[in-house]
C-alpha atoms as a PDB file:
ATOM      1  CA  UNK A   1       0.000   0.000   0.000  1.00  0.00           C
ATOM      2  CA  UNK A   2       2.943   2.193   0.846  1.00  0.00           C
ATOM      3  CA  UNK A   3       3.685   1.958  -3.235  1.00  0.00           C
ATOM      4  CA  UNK A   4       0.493   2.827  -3.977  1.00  0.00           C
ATOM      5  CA  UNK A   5       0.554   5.828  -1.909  1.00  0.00           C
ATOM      6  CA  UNK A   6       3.897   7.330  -4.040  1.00  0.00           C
ATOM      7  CA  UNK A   7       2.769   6.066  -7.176  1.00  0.00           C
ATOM      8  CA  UNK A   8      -0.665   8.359  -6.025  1.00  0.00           C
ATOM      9  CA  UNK A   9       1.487  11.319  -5.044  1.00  0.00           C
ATOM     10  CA  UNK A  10       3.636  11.500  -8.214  1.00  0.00           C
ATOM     11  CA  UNK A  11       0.590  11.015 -10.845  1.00  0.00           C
ATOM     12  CA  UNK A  12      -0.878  13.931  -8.920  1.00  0.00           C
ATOM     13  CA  UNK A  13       2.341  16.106  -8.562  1.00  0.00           C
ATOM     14  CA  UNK A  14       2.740  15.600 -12.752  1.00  0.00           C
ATOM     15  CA  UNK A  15      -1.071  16.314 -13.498  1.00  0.00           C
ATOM     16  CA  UNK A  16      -0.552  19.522 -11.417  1.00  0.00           C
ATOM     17  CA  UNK A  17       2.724  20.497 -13.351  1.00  0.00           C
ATOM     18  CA  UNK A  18       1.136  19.803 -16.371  1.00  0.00           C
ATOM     19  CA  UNK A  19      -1.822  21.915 -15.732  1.00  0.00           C
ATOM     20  CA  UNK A  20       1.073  24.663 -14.825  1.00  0.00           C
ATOM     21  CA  UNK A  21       3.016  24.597 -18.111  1.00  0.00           C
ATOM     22  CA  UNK A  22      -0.354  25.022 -19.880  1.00  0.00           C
ATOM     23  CA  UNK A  23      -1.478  27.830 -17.803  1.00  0.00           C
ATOM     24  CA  UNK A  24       1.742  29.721 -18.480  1.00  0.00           C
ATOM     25  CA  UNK A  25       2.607  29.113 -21.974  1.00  0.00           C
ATOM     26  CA  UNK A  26      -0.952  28.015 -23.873  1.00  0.00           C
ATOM     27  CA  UNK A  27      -2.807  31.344 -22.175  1.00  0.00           C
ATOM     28  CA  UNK A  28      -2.269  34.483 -24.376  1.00  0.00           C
ATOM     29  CA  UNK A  29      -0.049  37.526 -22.311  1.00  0.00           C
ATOM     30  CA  UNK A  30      -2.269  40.091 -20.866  1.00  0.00           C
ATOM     31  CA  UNK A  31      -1.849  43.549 -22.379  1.00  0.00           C
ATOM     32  CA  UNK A  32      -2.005  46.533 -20.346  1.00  0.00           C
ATOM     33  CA  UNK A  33      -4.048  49.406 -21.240  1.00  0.00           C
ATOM     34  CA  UNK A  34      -2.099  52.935 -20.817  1.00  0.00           C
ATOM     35  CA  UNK A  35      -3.127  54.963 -18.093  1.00  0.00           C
ATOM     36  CA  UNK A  36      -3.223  58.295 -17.662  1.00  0.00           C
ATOM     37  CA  UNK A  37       0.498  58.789 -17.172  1.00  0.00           C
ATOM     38  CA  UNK A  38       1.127  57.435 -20.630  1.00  0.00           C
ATOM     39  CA  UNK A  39       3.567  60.227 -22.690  1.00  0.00           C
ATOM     40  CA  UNK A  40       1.388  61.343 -25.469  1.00  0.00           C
ATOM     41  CA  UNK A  41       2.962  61.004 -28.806  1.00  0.00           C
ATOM     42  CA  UNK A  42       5.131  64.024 -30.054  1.00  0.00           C
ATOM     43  CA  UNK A  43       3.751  66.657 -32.167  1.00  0.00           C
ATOM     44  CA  UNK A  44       4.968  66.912 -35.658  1.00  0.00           C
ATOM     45  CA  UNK A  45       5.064  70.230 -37.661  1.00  0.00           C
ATOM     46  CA  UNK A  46       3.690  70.654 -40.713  1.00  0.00           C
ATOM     47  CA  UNK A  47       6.302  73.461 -41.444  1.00  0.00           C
ATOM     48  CA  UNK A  48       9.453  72.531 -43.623  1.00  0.00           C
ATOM     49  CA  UNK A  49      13.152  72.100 -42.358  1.00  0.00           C
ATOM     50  CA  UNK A  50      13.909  74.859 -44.604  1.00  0.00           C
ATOM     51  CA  UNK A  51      11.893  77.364 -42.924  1.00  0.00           C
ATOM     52  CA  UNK A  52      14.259  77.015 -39.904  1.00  0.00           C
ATOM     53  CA  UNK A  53      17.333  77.934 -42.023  1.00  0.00           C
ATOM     54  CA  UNK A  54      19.282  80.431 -41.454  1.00  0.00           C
ATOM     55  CA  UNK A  55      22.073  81.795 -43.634  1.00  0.00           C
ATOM     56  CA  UNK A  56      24.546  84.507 -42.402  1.00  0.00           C
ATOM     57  CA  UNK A  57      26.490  84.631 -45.140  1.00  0.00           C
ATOM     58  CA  UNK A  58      26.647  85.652 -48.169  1.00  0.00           C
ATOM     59  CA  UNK A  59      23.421  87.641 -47.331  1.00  0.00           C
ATOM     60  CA  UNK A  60      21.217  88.077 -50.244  1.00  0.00           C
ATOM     61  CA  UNK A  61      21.944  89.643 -53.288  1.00  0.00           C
ATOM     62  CA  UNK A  62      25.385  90.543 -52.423  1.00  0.00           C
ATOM     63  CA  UNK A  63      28.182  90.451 -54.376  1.00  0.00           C
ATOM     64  CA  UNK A  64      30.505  87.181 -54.156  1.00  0.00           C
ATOM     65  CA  UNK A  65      33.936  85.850 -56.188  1.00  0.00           C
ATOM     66  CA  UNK A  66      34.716  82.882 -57.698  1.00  0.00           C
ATOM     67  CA  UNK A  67      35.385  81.303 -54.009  1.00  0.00           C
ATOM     68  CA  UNK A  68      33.875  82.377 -51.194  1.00  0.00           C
ATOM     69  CA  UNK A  69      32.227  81.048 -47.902  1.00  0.00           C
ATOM     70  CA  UNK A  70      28.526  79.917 -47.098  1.00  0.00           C
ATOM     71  CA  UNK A  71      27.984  80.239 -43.499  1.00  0.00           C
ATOM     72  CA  UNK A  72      24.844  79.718 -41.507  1.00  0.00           C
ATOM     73  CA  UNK A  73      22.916  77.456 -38.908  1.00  0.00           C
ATOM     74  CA  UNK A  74      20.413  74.436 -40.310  1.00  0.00           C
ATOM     75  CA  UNK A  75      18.080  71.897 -38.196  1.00  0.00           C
ATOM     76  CA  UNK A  76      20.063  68.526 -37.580  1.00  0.00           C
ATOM     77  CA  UNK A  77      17.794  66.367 -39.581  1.00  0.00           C
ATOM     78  CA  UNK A  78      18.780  68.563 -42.572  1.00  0.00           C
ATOM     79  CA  UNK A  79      22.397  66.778 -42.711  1.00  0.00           C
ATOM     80  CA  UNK A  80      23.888  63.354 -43.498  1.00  0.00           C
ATOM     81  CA  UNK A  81      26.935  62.333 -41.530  1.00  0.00           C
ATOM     82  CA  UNK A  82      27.433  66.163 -40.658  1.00  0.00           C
ATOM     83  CA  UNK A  83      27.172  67.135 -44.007  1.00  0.00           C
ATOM     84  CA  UNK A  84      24.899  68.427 -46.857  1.00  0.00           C
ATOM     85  CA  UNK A  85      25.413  70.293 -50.090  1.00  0.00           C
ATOM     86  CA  UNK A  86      25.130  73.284 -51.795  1.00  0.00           C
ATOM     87  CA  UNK A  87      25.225  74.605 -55.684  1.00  0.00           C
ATOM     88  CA  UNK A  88      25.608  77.340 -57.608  1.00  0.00           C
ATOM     89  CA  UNK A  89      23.386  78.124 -60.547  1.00  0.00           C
ATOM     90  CA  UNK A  90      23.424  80.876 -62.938  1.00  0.00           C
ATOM     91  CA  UNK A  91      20.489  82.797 -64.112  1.00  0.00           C
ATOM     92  CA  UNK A  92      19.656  79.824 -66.608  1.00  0.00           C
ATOM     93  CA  UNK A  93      19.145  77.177 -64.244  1.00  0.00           C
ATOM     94  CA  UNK A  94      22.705  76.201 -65.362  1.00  0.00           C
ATOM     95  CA  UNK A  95      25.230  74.362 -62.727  1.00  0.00           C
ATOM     96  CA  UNK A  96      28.530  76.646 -62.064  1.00  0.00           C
ATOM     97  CA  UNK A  97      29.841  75.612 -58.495  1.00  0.00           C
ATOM     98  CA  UNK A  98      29.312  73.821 -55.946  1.00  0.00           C
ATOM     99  CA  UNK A  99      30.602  73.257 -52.006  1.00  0.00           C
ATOM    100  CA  UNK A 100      29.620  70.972 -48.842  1.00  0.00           C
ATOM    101  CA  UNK A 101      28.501  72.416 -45.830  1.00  0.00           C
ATOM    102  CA  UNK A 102      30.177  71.278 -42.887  1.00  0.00           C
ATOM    103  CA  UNK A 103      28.249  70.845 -39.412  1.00  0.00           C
ATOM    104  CA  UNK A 104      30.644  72.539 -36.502  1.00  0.00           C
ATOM    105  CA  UNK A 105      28.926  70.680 -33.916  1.00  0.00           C
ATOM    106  CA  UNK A 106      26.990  67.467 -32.828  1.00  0.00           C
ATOM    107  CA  UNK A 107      24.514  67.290 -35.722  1.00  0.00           C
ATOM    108  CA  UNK A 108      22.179  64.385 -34.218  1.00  0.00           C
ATOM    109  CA  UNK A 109      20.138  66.770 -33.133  1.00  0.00           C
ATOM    110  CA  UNK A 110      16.669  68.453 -34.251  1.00  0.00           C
ATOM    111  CA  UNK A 111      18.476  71.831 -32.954  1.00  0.00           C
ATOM    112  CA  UNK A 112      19.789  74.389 -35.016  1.00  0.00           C
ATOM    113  CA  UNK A 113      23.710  73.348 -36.200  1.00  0.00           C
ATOM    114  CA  UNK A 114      26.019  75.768 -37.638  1.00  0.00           C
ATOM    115  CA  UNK A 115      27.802  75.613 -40.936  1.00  0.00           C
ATOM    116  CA  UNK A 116      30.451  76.482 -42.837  1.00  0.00           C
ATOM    117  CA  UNK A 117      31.015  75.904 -46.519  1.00  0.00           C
ATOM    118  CA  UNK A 118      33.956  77.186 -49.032  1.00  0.00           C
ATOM    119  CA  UNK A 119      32.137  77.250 -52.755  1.00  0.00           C
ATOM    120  CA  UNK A 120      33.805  77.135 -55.583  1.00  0.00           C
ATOM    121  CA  UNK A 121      32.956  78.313 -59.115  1.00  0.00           C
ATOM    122  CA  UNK A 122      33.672  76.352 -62.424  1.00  0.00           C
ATOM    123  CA  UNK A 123      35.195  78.619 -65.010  1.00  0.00           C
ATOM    124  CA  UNK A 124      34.768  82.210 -65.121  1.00  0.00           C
ATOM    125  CA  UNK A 125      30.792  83.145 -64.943  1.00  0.00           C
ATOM    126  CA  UNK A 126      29.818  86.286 -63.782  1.00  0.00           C
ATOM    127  CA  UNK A 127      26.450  87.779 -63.380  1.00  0.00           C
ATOM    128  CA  UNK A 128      23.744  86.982 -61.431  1.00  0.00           C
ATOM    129  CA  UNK A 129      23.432  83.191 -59.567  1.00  0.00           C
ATOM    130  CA  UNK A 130      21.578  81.586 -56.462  1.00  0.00           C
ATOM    131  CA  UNK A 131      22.702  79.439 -54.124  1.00  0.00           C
ATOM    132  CA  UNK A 132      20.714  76.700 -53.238  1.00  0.00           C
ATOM    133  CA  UNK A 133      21.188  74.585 -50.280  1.00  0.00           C
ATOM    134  CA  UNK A 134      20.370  71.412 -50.494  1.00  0.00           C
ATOM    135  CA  UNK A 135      18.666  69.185 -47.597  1.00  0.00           C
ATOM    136  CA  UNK A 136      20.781  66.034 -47.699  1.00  0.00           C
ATOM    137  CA  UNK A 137      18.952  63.022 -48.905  1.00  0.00           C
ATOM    138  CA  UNK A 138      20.248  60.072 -48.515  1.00  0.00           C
ATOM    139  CA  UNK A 139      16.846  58.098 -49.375  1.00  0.00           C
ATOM    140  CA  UNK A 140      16.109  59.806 -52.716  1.00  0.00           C
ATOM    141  CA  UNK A 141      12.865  60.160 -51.509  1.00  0.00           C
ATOM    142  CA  UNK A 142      11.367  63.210 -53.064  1.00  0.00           C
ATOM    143  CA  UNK A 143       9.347  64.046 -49.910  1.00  0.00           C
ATOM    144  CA  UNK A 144      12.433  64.305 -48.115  1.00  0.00           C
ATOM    145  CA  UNK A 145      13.753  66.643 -50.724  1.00  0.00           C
ATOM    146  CA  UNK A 146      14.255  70.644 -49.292  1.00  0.00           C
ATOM    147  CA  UNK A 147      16.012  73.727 -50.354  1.00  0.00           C
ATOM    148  CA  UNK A 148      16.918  76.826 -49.577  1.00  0.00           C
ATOM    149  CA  UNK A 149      18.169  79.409 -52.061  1.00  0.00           C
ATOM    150  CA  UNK A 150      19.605  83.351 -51.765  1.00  0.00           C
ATOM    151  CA  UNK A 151      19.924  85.272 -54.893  1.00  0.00           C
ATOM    152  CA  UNK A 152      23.877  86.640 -55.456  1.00  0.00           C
ATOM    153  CA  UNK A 153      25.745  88.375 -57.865  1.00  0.00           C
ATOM    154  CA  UNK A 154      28.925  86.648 -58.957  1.00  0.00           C
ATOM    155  CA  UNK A 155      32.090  89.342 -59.973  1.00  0.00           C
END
């Protein structure tokens, strides 16, 4: 009877372990609902990177050389690997320089992050140009796609 007794205790022991195991991994995870506390989700703006540029130099419509320097503060998301770039077209549309902005600080940042950029012309235009900063898009994706551009005059 003593063996009947054990042999009693461990089918009972296993039936309860079994009943365990199913309990905890055949019984879906319960979710929480968010409370009150919960951090609301940020608020995007509608308004474009570019409106938050800010170029100190050249200012608009002044008169620039062949080389000269494009300085200014940009929002971090408007560089790739601390860098975007900038061209140079003439009153045509037509490409005569070009330069890449450099960020001077941590760029990672949604924060303004100054620049500085040395341009340089291709041959010897002169006459009126824009510069047009471009945002950096690494995805090609044309809703990524910004610019900013200030009217010069090249001597």
């Amino acid at each position: 009877m003593r063996i009947r007794t054990w042999w009693g205790i461990i089918i009972l022991l296993f039936i309860v372990i079994v009943v365990l195991a199913w309990v905890l991994f055949a019984m879906p995870a319960r979710v929480e609902a968010p409370t009150a506390t919960s951090t609301p989700p940020a608020a995007t703006s509608t308004q474009p990177l570019s409106a938050s540029v800010v170029v100190t130099s050249p200012k608009a419509n002044s008169t620039v050389g062949n080389i000269f320097v494009v300085s200014g503060s940009a929002p971090g998301p408007w560089y790739f690997e601390a860098s975007f770039p900038i061209k140079i077209v003439d009153k045509d549309n037509n490409f005569i320089g070009q330069g890449i902005a450099q960020a001077q600080g941590e760029w990672m940042t949604t924060d303004l992050v100054t620049f500085t950029a040395t341009v340089t012309l291709d041959g010897t235009y002169s006459g009126p140009a824009t510069v047009v900063l471009l945002r950096d898009n690494p995805s090609g994706m044309p809703e990524n796609d910004d610019s900013v551009s200030i009217p010069v005059v090249i001597q």
